[in-house]
C-alpha atoms as a PDB file:
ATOM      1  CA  UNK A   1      88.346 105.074  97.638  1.00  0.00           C
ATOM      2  CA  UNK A   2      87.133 104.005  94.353  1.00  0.00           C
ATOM      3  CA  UNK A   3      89.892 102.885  92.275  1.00  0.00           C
ATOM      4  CA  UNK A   4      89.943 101.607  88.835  1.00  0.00           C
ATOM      5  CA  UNK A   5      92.406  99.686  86.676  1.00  0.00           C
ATOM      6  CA  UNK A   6      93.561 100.219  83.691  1.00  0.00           C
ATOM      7  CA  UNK A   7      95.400  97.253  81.645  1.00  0.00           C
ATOM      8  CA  UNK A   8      93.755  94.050  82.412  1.00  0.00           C
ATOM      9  CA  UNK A   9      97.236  91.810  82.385  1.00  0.00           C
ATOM     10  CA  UNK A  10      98.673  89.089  84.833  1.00  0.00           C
ATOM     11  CA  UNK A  11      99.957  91.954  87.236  1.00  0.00           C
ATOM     12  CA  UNK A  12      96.524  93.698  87.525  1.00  0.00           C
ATOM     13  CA  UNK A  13      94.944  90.882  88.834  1.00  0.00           C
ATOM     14  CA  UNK A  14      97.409  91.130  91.937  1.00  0.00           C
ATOM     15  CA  UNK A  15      96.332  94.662  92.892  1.00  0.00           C
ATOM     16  CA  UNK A  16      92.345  93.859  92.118  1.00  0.00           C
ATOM     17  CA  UNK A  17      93.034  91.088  95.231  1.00  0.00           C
ATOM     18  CA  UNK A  18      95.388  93.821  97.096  1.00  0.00           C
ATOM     19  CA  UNK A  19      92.273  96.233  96.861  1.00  0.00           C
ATOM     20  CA  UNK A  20      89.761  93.842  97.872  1.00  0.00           C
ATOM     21  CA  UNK A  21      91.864  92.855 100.935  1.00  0.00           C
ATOM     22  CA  UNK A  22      92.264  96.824 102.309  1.00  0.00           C
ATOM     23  CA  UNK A  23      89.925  98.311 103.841  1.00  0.00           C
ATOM     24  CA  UNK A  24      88.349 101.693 102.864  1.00  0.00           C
ATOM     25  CA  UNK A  25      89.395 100.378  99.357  1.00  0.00           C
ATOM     26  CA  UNK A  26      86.781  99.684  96.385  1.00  0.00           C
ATOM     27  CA  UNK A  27      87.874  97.987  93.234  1.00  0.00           C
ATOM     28  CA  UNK A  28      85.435 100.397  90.754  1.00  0.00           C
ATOM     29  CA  UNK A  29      86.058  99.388  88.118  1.00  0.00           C
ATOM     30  CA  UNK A  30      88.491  97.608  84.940  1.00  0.00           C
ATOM     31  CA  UNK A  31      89.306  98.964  81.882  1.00  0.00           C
ATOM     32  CA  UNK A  32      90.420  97.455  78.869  1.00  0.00           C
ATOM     33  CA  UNK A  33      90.899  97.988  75.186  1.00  0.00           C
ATOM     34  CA  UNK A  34      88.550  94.561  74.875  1.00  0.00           C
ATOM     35  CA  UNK A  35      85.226  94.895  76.164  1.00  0.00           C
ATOM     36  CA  UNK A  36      84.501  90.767  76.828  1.00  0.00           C
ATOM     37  CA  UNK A  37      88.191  91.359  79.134  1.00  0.00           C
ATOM     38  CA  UNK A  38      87.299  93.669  80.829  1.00  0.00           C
ATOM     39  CA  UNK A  39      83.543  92.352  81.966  1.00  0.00           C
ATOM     40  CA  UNK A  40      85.584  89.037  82.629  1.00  0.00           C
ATOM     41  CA  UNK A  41      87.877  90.734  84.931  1.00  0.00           C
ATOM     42  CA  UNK A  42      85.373  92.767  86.163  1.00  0.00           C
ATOM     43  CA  UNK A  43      83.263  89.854  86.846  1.00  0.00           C
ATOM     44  CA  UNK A  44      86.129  87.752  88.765  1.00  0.00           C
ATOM     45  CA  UNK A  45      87.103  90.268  90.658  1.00  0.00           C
ATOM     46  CA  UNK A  46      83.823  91.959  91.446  1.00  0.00           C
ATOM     47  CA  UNK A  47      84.496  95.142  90.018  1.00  0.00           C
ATOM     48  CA  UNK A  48      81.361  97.577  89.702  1.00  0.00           C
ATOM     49  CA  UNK A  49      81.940  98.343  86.422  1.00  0.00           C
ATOM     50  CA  UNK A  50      83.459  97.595  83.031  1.00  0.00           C
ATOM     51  CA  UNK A  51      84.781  99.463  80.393  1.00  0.00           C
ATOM     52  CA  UNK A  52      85.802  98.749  76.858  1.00  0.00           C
ATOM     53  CA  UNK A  53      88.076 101.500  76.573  1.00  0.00           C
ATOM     54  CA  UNK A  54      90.471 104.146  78.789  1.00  0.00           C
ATOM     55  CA  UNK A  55      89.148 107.016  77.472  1.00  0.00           C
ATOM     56  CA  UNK A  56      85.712 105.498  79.001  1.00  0.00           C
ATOM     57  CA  UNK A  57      87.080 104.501  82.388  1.00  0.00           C
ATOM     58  CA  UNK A  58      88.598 107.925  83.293  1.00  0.00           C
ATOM     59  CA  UNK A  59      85.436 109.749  82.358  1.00  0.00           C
ATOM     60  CA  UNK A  60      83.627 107.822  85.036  1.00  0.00           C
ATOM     61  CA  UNK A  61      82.893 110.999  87.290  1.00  0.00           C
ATOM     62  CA  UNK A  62      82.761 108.532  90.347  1.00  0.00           C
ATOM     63  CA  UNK A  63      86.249 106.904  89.967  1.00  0.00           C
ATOM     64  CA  UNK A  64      88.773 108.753  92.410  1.00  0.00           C
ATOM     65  CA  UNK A  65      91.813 107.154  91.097  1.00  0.00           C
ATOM     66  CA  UNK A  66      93.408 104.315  88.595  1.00  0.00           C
ATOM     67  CA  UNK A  67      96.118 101.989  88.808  1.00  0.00           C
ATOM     68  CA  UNK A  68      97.728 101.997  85.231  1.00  0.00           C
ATOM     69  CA  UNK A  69      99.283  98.284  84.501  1.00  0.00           C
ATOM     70  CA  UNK A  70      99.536  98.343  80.900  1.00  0.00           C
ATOM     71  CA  UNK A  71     103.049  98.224  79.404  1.00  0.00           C
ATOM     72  CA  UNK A  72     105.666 100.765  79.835  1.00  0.00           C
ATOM     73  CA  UNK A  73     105.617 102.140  76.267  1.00  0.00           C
ATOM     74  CA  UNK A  74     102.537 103.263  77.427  1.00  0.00           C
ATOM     75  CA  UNK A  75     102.682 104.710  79.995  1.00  0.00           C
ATOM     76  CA  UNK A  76     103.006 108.058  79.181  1.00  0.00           C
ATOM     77  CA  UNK A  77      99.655 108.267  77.338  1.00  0.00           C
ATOM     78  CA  UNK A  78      98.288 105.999  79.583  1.00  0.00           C
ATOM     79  CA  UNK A  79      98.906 108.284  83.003  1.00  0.00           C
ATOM     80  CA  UNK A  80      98.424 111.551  80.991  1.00  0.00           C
ATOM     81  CA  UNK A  81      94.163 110.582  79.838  1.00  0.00           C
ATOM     82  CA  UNK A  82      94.097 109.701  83.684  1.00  0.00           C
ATOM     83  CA  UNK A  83      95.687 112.994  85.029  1.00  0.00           C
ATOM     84  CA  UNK A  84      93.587 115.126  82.597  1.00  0.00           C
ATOM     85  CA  UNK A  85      90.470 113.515  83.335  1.00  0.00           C
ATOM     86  CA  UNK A  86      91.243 114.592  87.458  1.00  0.00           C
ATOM     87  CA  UNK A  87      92.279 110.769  88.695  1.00  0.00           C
ATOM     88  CA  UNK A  88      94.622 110.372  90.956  1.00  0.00           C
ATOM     89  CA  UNK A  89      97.441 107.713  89.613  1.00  0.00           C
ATOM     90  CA  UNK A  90      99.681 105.073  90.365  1.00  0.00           C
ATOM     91  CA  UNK A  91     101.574 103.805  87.843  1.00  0.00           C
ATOM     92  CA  UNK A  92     103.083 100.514  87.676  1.00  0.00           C
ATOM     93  CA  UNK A  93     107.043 100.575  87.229  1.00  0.00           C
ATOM     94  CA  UNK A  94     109.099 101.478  85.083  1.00  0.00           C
ATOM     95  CA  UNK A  95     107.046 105.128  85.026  1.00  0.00           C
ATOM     96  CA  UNK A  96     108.070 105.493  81.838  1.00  0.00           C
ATOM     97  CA  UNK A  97     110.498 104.539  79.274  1.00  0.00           C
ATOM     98  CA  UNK A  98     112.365 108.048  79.058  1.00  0.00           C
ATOM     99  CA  UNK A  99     112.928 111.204  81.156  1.00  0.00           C
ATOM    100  CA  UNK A 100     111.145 113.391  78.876  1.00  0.00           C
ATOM    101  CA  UNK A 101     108.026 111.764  79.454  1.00  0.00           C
ATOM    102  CA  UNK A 102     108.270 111.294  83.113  1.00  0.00           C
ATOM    103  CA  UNK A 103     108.797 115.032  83.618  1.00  0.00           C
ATOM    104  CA  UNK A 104     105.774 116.070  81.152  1.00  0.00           C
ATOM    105  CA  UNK A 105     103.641 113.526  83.995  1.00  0.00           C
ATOM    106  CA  UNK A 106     104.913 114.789  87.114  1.00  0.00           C
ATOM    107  CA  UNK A 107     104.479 118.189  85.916  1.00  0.00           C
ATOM    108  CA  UNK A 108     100.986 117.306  85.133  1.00  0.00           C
ATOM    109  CA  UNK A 109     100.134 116.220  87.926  1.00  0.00           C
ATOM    110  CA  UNK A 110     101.306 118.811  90.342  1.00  0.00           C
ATOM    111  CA  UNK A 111      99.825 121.609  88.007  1.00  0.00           C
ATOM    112  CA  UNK A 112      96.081 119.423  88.407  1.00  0.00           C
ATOM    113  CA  UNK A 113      97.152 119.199  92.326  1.00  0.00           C
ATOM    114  CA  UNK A 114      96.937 115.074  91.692  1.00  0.00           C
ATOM    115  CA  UNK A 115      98.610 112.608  93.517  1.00  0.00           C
ATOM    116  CA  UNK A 116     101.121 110.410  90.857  1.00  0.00           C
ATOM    117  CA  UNK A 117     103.147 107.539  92.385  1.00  0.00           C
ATOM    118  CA  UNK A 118     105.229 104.825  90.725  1.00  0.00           C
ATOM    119  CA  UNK A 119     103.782 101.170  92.005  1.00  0.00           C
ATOM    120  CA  UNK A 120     107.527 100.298  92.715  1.00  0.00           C
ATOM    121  CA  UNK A 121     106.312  98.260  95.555  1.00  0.00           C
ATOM    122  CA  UNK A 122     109.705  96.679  97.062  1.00  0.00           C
ATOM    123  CA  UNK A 123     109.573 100.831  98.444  1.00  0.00           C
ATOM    124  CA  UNK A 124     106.841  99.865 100.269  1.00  0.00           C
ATOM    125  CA  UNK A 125     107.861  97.041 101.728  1.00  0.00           C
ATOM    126  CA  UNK A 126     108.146  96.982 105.145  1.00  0.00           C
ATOM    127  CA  UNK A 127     110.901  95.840 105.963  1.00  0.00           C
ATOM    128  CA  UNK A 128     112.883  97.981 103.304  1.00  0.00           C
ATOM    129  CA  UNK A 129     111.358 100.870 105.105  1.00  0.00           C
ATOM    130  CA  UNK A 130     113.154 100.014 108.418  1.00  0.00           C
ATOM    131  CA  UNK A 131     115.939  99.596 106.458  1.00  0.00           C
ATOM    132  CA  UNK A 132     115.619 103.596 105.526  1.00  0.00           C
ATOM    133  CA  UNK A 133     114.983 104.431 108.754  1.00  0.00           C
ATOM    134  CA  UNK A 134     118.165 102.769 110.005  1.00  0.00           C
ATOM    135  CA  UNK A 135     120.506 104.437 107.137  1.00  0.00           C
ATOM    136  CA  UNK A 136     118.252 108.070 108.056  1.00  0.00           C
ATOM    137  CA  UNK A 137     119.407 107.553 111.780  1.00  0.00           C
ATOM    138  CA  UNK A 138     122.814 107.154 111.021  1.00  0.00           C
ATOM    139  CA  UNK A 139     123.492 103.535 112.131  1.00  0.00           C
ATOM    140  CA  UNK A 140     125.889 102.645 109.815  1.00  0.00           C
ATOM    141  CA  UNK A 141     127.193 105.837 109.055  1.00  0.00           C
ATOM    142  CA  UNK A 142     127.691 107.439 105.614  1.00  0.00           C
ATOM    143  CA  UNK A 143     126.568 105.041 102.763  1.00  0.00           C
ATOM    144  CA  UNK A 144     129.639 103.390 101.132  1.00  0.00           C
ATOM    145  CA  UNK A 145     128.821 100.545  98.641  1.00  0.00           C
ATOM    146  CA  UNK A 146     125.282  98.964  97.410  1.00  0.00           C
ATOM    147  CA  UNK A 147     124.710  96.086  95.114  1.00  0.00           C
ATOM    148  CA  UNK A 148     121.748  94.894  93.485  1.00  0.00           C
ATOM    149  CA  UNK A 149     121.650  91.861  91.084  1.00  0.00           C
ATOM    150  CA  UNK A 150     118.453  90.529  89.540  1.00  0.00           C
ATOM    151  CA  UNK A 151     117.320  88.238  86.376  1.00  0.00           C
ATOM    152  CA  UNK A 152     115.761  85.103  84.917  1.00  0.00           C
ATOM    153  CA  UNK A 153     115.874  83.913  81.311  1.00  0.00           C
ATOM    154  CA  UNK A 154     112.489  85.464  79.411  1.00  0.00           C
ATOM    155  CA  UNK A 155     110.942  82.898  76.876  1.00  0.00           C
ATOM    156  CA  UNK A 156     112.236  84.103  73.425  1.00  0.00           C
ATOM    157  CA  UNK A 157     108.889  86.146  72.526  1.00  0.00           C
ATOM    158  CA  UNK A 158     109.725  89.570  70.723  1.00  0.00           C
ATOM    159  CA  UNK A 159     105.856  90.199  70.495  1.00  0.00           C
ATOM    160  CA  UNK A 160     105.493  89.768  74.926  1.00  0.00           C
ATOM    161  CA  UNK A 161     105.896  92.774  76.659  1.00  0.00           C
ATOM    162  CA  UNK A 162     109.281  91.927  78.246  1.00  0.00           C
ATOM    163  CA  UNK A 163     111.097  91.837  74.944  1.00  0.00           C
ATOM    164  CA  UNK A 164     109.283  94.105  72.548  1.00  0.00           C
ATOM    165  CA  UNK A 165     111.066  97.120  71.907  1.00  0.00           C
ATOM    166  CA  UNK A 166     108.086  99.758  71.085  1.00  0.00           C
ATOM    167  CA  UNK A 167     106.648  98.348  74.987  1.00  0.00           C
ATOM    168  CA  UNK A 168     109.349  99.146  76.367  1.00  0.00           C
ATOM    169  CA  UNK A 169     110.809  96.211  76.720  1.00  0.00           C
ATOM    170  CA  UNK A 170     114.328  94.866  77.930  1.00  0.00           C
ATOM    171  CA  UNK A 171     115.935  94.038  80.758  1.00  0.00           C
ATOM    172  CA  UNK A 172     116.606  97.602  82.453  1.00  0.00           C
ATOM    173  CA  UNK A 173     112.732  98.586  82.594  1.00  0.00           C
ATOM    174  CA  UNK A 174     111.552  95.598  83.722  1.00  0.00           C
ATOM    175  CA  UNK A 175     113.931  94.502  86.357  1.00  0.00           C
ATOM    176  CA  UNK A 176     116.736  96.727  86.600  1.00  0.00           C
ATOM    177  CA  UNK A 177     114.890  98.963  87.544  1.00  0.00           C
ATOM    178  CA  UNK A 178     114.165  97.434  90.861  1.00  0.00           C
ATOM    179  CA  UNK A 179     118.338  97.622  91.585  1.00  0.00           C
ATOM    180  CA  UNK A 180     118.008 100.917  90.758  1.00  0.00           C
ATOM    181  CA  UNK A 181     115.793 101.962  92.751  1.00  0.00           C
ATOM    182  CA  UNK A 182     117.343 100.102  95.513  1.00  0.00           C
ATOM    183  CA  UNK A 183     120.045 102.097  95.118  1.00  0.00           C
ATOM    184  CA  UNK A 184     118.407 105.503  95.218  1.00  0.00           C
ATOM    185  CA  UNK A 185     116.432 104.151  98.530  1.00  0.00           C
ATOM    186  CA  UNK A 186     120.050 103.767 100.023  1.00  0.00           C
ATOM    187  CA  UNK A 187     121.242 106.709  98.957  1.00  0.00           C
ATOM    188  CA  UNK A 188     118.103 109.078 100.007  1.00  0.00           C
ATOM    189  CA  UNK A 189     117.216 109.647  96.439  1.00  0.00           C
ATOM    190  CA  UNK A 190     120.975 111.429  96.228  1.00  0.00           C
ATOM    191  CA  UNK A 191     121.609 112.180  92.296  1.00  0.00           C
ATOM    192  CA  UNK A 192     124.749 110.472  91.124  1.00  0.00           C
ATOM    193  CA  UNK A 193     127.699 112.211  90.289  1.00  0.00           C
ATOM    194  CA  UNK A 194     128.986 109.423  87.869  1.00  0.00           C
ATOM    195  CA  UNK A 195     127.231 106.819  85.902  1.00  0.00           C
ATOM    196  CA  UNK A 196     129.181 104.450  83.291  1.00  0.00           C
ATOM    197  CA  UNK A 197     127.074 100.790  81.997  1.00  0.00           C
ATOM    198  CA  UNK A 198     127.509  97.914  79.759  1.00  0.00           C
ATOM    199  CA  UNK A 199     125.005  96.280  78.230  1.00  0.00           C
ATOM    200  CA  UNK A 200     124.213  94.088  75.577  1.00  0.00           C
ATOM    201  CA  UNK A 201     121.467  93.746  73.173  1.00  0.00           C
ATOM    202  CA  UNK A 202     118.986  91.424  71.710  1.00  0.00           C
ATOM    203  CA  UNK A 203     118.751  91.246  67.861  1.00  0.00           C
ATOM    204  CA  UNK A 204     115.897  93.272  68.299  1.00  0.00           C
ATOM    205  CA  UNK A 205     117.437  96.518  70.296  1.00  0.00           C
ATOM    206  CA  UNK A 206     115.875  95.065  73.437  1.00  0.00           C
ATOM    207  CA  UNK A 207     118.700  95.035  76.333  1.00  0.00           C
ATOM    208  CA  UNK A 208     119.230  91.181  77.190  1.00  0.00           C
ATOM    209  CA  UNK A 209     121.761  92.125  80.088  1.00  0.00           C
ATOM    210  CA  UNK A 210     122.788  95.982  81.442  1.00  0.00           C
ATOM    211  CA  UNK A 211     125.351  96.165  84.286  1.00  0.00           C
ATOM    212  CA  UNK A 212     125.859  99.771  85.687  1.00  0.00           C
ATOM    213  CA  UNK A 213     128.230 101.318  88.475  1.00  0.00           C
ATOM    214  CA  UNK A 214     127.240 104.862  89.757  1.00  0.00           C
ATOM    215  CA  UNK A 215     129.604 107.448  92.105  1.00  0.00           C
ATOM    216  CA  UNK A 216     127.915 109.411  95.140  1.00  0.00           C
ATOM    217  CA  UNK A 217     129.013 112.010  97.036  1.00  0.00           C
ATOM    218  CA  UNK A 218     129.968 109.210  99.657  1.00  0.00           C
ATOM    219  CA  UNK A 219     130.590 106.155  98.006  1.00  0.00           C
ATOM    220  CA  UNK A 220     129.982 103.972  94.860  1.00  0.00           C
ATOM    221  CA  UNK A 221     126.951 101.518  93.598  1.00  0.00           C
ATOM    222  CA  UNK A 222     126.760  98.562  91.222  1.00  0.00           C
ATOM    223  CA  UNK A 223     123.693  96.698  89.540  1.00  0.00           C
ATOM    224  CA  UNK A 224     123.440  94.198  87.488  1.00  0.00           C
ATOM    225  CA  UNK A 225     119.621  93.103  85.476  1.00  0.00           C
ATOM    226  CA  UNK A 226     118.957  90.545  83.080  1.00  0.00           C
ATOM    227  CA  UNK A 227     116.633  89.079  80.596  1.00  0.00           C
ATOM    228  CA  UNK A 228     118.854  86.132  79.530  1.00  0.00           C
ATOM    229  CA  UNK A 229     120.064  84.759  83.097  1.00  0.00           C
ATOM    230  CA  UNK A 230     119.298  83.495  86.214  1.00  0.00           C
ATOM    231  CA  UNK A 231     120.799  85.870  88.553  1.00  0.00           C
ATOM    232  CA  UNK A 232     119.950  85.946  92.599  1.00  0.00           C
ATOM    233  CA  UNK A 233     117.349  88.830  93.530  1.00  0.00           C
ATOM    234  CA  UNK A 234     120.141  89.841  96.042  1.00  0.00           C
ATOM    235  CA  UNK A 235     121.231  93.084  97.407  1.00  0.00           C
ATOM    236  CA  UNK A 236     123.623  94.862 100.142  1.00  0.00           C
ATOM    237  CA  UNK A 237     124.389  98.127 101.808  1.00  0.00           C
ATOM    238  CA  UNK A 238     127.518  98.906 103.343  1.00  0.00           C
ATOM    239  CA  UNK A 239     128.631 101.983 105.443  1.00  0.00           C
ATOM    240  CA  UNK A 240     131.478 103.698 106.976  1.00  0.00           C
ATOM    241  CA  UNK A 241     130.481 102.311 110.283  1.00  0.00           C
ATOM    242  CA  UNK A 242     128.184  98.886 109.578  1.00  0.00           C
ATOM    243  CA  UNK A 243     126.493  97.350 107.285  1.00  0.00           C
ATOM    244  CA  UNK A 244     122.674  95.816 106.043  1.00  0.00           C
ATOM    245  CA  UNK A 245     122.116  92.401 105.019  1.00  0.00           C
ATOM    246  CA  UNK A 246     118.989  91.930 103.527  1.00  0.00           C
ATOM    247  CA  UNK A 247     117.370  88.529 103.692  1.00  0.00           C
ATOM    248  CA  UNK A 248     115.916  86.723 101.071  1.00  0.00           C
ATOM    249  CA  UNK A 249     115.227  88.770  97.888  1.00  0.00           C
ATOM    250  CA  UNK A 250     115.777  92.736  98.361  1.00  0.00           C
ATOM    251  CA  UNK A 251     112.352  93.200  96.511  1.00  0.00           C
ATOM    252  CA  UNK A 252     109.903  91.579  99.044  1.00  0.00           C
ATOM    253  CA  UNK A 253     112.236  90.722 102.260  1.00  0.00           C
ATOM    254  CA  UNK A 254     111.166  89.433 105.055  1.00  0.00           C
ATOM    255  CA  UNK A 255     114.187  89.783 107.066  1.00  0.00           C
ATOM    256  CA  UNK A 256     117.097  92.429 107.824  1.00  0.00           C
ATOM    257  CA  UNK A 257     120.094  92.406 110.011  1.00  0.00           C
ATOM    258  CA  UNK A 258     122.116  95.461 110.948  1.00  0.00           C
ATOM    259  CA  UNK A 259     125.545  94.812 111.433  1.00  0.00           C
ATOM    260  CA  UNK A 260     126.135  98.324 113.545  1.00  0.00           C
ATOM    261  CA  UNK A 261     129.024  99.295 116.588  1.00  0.00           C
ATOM    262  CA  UNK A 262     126.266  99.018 118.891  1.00  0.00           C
ATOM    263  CA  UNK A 263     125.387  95.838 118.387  1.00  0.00           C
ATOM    264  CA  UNK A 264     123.515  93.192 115.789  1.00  0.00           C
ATOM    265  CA  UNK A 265     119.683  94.295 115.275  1.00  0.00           C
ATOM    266  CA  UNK A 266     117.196  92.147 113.481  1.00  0.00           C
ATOM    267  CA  UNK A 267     114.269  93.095 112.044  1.00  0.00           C
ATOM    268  CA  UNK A 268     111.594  90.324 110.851  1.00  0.00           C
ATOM    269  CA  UNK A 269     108.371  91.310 109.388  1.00  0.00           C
ATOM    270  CA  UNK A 270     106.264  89.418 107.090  1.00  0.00           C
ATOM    271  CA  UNK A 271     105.589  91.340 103.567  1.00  0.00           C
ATOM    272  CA  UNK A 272     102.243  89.169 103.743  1.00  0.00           C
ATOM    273  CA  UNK A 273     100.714  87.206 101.129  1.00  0.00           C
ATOM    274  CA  UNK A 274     100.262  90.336  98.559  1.00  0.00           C
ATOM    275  CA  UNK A 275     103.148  92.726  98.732  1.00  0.00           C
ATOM    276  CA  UNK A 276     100.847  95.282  96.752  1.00  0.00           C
ATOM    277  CA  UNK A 277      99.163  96.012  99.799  1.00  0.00           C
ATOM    278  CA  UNK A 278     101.414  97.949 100.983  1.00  0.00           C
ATOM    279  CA  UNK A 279     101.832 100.823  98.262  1.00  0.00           C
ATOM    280  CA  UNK A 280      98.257 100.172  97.734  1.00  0.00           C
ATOM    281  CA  UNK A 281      97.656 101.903 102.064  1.00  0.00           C
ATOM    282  CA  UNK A 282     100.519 104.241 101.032  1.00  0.00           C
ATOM    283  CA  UNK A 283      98.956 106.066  98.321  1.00  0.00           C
ATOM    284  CA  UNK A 284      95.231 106.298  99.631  1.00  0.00           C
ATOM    285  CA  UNK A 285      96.602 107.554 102.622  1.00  0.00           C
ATOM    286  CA  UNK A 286      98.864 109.977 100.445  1.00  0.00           C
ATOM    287  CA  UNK A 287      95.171 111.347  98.311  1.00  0.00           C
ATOM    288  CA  UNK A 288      93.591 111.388 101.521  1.00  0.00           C
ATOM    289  CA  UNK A 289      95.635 113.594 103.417  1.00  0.00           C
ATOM    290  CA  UNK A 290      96.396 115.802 100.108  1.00  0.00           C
ATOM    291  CA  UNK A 291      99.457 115.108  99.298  1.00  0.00           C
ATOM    292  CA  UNK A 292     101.624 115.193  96.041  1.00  0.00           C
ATOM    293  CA  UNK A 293     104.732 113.138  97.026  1.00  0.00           C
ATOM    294  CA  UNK A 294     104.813 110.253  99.047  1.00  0.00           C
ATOM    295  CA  UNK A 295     107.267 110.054 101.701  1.00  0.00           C
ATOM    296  CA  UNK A 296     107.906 106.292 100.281  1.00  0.00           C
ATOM    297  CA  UNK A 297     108.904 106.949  96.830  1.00  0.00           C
ATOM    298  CA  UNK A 298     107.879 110.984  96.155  1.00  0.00           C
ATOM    299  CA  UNK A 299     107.688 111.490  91.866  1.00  0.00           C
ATOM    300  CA  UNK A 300     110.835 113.482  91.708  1.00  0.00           C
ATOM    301  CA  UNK A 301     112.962 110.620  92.074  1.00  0.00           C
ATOM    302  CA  UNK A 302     110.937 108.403  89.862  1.00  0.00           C
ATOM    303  CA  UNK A 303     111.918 111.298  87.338  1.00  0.00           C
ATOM    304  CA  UNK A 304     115.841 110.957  88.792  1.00  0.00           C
ATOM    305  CA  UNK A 305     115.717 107.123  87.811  1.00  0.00           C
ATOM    306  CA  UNK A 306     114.417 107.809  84.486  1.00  0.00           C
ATOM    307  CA  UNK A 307     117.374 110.222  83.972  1.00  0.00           C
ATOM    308  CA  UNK A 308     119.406 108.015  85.175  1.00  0.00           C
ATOM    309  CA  UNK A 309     118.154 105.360  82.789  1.00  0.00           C
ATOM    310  CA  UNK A 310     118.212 107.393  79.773  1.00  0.00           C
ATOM    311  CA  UNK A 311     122.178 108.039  80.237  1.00  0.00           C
ATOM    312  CA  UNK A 312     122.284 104.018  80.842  1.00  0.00           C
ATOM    313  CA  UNK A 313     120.264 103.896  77.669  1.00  0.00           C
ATOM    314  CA  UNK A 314     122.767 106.207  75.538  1.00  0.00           C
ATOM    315  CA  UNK A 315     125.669 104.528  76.794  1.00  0.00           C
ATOM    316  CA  UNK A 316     124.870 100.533  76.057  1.00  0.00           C
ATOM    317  CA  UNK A 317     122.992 102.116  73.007  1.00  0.00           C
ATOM    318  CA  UNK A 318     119.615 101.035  74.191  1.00  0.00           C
ATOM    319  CA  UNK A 319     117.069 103.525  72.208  1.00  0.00           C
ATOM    320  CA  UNK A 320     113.081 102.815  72.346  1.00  0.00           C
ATOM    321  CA  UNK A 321     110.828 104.477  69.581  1.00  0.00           C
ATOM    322  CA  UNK A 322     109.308 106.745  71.710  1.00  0.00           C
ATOM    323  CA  UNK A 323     112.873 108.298  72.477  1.00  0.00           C
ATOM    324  CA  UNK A 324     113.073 109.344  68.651  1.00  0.00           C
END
């Protein structure tokens, strides 16, 4: 599969390795708004082509599909010039910064009978998918309690990605939604009944810290994300019957122990040495065999966490541009 990338920053060298390490994959080619980037990237990586701007790289009638890494204000745009040029996408997380747009993109895409996927790649993960299959059989009965906590301290750049407000930028996109998601995953993509968050904000409108607690049908959930902390990648599951401890950080794990009636089960499997691999086989094989939704993360409940988001959003007062 050809694949090109669009956004040339730190993350997007990650998936050019994760491409050149699976097989029946073809890094095509690298797109960037700067020419002399993206022949440098091109030229690392040993992409077959490069391309000094986006609209360029989706008109390239050979490229099959792109992986979008540019910020998350951009996203939107970004994924739309893909879809309408007849690429396949997967987009890094956050999808998007708001609801609105997220919808306009899935819609998109299922009216061009594309293939768009969220690169939220702790989904993938292989572990975390045993970890599905053990709350989808049951083995620790209905889902009672998750938490997520994740955060570090971001240097104090307004102008970086992290904290820039019109980027999309703040804590919530960039890491919280990882907890989120988590949470979803746990709960089978169930839409909450109940959300109320705290937050608070950088001088700049950027959230520096967002704690939320959401009600299901069967129990409750709690994250906390931050931009001005050190806080554990840690997560848990309980249920009416047993309970999940995940090993390590919830994102990548390595290692998961169900605590069930039946017994203790462990289940130990090394993410490997690039993580992105593993969304990376999970979308080909999605293209390939036609699909619009992957089983791992389908797009509807990317759209359900950017709902979920924008009440977050309303209620710690967290408002981007493009939300105007």
């Amino acid at each position: 599969m050809k694949i090109g990338i669009m956004g040339l920053g730190r993350i997007s060298h990650k998936m050019a390795d994760a491409i050149n390490m699976t097989e029946g994959a073809e890094l095509w080619a690298a797109g960037s708004r700067d020419i002399k980037k993206a022949e440098a990237f091109a030229a690392q990586h040993g992409a077959k082509r490069a391309y000094g701007s986006y609209e360029e790289l989706c008109a390239d009638p050979e490229l099959e599909a792109v992986y979008i890494s540019t910020p998350h204000g951009r996203h939107y745009e970004d994924t739309m010039l893909a879809l309408r040029h007849g690429k396949h996408v997967l987009v890094e997380k956050a999808m998007t910064v708001n609801a609105r747009f997220a919808k306009e993109m899935a819609d998109e895409a299922k009216r061009r009978g594309l293939l768009l996927a969220e690169a939220m790649w702790t989904r993938y993960i292989p572990v975390n998918r045993k970890i599905v299959e053990w709350i989808s059989a049951g083995r620790i009965g209905e889902v009672k309690s998750v938490t997520a906590i994740i955060g570090f301290v971001a240097a104090p750049d307004f102008s970086h990605r992290l904290l820039d407000l019109e980027l999309g930028g703040g804590a919530l996109l960039d890491v919280g939604i990882y907890a989120l998601e988590y949470i979803l995953m746990a709960y089978q993509g169930e839409r909450p009944k109940k959300i109320a968050a705290v937050g608070r904000l950088f001088h700049n409108g950027a959230d520096a810290n967002t704690s939320a607690s959401l009600e299901f049908s069967t129990g409750t959930a709690q994250f906390t994300c931050a931009l001005d902390t050190n806080l554990p990648c840690s997560a848990a599951i309980y249920g009416s019957t047993g309970s999940i401890e995940i090993v390590g950080a919830f994102m990548t794990p390595g290692k998961a122990v169900l605590h069930a009636q039946s017994g203790d089960e462990t289940v130990e499997i090394d993410p490997g040495e690039n993580g992105f691999v593993h969304e990376l086989v999970a979308f080909m094989r999605g293209v390939r065999s036609g699909k619009l939704e992957l089983d791992e993360l389908p797009v509807w409940e990317s759209v359900l966490a950017a709902e979920i988001n924008d009440e977050i959003k309303r209620q710690i007062g967290l408002v981007y541009p493009q939300d105007k």
